[in-house]
Protein backbone atom coordinates (compact mmCIF):
# COMPACT_ATOMS: atom_id res chain seq x y z
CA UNK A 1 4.39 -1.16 -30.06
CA UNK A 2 5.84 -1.69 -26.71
CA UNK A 3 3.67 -1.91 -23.67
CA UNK A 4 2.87 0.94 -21.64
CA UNK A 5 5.09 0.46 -18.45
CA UNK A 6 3.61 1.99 -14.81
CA UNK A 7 7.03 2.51 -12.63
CA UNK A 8 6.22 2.19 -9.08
CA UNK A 9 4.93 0.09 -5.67
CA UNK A 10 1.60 -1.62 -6.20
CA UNK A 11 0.08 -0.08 -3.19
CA UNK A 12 0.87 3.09 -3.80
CA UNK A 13 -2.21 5.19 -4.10
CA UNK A 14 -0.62 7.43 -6.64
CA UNK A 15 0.10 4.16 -9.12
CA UNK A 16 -3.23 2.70 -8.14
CA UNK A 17 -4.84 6.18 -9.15
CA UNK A 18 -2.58 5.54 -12.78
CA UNK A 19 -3.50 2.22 -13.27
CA UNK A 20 -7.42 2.69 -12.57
CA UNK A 21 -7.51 4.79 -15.65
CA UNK A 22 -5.14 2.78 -17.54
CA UNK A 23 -7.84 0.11 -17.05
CA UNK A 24 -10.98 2.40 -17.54
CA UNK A 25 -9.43 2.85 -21.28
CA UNK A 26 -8.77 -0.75 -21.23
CA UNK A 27 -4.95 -0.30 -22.44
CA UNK A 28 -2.53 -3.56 -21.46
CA UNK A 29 0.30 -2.42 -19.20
CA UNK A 30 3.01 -3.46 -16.66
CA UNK A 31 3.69 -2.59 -13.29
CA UNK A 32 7.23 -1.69 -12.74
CA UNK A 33 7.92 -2.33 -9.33
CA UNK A 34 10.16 0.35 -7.83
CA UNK A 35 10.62 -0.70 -4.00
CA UNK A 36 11.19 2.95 -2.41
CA UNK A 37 12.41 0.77 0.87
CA UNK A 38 15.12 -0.05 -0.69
CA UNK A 39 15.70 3.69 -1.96
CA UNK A 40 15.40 2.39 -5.84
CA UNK A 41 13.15 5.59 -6.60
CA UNK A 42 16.94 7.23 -6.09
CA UNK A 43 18.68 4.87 -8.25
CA UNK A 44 19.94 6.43 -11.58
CA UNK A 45 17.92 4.17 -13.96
CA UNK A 46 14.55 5.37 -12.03
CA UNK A 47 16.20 9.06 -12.00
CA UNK A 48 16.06 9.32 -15.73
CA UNK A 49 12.66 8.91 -15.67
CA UNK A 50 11.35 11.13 -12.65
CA UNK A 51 14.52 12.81 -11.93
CA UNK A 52 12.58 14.05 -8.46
CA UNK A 53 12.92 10.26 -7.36
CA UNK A 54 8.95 9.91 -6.70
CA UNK A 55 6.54 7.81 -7.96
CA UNK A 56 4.55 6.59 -10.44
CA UNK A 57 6.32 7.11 -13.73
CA UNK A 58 5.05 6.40 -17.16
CA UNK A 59 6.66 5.25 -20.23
CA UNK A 60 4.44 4.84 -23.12
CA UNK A 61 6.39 4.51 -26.50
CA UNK A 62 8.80 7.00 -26.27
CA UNK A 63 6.89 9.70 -24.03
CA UNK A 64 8.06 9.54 -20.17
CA UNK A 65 5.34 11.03 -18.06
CA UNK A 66 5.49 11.48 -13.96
CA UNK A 67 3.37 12.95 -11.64
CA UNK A 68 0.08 10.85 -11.08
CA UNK A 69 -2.10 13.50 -12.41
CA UNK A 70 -0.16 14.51 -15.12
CA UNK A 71 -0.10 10.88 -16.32
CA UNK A 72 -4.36 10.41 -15.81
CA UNK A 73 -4.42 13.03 -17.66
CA UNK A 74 -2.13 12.45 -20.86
CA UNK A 75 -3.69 8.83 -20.58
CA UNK A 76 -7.61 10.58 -20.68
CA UNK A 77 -6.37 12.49 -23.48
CA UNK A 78 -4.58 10.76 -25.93
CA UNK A 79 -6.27 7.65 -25.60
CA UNK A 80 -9.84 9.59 -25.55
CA UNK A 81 -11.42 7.70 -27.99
CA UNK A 82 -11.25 4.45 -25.96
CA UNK A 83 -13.43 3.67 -23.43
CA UNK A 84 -15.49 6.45 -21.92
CA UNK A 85 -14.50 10.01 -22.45
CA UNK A 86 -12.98 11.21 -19.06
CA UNK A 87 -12.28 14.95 -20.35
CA UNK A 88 -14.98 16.81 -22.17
CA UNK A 89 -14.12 19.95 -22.90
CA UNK A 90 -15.10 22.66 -21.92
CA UNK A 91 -16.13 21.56 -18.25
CA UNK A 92 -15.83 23.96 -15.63
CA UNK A 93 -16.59 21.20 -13.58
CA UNK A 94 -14.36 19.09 -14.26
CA UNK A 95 -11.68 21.62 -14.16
CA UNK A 96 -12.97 23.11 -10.71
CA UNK A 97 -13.09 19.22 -9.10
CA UNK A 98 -9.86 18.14 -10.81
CA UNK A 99 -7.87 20.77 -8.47
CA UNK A 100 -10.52 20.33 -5.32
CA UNK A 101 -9.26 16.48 -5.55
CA UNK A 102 -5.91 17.45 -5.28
CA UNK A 103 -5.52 20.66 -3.21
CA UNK A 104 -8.49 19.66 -0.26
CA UNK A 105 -9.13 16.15 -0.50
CA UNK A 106 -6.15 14.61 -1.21
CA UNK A 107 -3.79 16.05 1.67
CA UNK A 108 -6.16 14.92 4.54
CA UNK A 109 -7.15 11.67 2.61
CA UNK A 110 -3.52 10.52 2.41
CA UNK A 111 -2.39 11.45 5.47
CA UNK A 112 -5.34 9.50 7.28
CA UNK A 113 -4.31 6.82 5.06
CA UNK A 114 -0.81 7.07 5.67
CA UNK A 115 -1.38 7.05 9.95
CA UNK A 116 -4.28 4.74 10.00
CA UNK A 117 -2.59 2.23 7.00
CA UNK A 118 0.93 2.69 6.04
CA UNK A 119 2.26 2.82 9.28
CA UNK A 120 0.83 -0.31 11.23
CA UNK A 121 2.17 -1.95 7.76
CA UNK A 122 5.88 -0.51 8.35
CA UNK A 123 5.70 -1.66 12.38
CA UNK A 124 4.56 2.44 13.51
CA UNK A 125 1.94 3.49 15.68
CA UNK A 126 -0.93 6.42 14.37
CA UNK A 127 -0.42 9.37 15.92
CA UNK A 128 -3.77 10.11 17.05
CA UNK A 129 -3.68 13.98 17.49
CA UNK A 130 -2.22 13.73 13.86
CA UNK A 131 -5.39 11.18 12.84
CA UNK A 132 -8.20 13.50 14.93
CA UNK A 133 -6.68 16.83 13.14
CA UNK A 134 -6.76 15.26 9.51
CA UNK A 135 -10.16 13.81 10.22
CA UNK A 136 -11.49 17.09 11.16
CA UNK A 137 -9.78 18.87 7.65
CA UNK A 138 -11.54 15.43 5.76
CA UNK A 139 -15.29 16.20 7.29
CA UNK A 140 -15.10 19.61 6.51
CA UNK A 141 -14.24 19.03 2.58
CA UNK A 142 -16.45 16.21 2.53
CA UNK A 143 -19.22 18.72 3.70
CA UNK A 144 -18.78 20.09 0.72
CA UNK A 145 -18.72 17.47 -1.42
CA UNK A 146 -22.26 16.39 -0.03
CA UNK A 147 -23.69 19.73 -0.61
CA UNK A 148 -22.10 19.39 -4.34
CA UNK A 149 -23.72 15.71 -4.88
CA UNK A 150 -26.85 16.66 -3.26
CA UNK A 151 -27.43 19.38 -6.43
CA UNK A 152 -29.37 18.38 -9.47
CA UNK A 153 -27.13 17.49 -11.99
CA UNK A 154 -24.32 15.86 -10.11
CA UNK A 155 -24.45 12.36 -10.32
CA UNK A 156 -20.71 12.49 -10.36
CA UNK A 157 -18.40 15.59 -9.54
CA UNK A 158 -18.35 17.02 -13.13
CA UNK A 159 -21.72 16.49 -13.76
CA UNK A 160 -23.99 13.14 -14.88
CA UNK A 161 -21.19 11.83 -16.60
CA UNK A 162 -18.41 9.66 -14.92
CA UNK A 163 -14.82 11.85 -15.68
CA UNK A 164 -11.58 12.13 -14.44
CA UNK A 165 -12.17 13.77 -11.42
CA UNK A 166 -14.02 11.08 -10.35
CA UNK A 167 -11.27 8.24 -11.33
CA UNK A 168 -8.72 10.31 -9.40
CA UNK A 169 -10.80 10.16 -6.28
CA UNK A 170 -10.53 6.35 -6.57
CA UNK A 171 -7.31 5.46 -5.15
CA UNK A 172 -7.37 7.26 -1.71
CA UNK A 173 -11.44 6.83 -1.61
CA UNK A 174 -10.52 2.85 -1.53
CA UNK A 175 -7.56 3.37 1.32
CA UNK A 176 -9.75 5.57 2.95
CA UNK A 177 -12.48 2.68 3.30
CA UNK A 178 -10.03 0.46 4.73
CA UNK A 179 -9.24 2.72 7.45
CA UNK A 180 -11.16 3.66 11.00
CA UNK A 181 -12.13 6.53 8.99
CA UNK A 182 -14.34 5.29 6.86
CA UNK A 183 -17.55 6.59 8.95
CA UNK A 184 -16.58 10.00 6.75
CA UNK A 185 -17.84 8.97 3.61
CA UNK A 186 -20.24 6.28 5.23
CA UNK A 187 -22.32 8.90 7.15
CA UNK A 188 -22.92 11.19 4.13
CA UNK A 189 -25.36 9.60 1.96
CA UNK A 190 -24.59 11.75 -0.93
CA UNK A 191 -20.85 11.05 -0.91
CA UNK A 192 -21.96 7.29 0.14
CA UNK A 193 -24.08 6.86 -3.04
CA UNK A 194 -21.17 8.46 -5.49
CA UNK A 195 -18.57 6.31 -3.76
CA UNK A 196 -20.69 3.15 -4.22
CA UNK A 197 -21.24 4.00 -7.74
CA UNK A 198 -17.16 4.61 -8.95
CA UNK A 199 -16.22 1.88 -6.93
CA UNK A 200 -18.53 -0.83 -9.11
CA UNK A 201 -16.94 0.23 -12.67
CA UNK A 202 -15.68 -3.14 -13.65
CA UNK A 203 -12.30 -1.45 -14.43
CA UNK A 204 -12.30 -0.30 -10.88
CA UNK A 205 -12.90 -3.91 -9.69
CA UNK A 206 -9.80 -4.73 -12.23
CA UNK A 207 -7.32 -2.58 -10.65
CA UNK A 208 -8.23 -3.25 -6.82
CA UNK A 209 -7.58 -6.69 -7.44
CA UNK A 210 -3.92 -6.37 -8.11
CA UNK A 211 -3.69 -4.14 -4.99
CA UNK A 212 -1.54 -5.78 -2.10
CA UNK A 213 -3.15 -5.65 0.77
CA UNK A 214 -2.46 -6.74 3.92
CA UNK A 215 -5.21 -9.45 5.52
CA UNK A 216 -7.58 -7.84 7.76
CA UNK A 217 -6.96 -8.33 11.49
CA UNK A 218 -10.23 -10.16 11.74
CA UNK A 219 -9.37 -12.76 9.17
């Protein structure tokens, strides 16, 4: 069987959150690298497998997946009975936090990353107004995560049991610590504990060792 190939930049928080479940099921797969500053997420070979030009992209056998979340959750799915079971069904839960990852924390998470990270790294400056207006969108949702953790019965966002909505959190949770910004999840003990927990899974530890990040300023 051919491996499972991961199309995309290795620092891109949308192939990290691919490859962290990739290694939570503890499947062998390449990294692809598709250098978008050199515009090869527009060439025509990367086209015919995301023909929006964005990645990650998947290729596992013959199925072609893109879209980050699409592909955690084909991954989760088909390979289920590997490695922990990140969808049990039913789980309003899961359901519920699988779209509050992606529709409130995920735009103010990236863009902090994005102002506070990316640019520095690509010779920009953070716009702060941009930085104090995302941070202020991020406190708010992580209010609510707190309250959410703080419940009986939440260990983890779906419940006691580690799940997908958890590993998608991973990616821009990690960036997030790297940033200025990092006080947000430090400062609410709830979030803090959670955070502290997902970060330790050994597969977790696995995939932010192939991340390629830039030395600290300090070092």
């Amino acid at each position: 069987m051919a491996p499972i190939k991961l199309y995309g930049m290795a620092l891109s928080g949308n192939v990290v959150r691919a490859a962290a479940v990739l290694n939570e099921k503890g499947l062998d797969f390449e990294i692809v690298p598709v250098d978008l500053r050199t515009g090869a997420h527009k060439h025509p070979d990367f086209l015919s497998l995301n023909p929006f030009g964005q990645i990650p992209a998947l290729q596992d056998g013959d199925e072609v997946i893109y879209e980050s979340r699409a592909i955690t959750r084909y991954i989760a799915t088909k390979y289920r009975s590997q490695g922990p079971d990140l969808v049990p069904t039913p789980s309003a839960k899961l359901e519920t936090w699988l779209e509050v990852e992606s529709h409130h924390f995920y735009p103010a998470a990236s863009s902090l990353v994005f102002q506070l990270l990316i640019k520095p790294m690509i010779g920009g400056a953070p716009d702060e107004a941009v930085v104090d207006k995302h941070a202020a969108n991020l406190a708010k949702v992580l209010d609510v995560y707190e309250a959410h953790l703080a419940k009986e019965g939440n260990k983890y966002l779906a419940g006691d049991a580690y799940t997908l909505a958890d590993a998608n959190h991973l990616s821009y949770m990690f960036l997030l610590s790297k940033t200025s910004k990092a006080e947000l999840v430090a400062s609410r003990p709830h979030v803090k504990a959670w955070w502290e927990d997902i970060s330790a899974r050994p597969a977790w530890i696995k995939t932010v060792a192939a991340i390629p990040l830039p030395p600290s300023p300090s070092a």
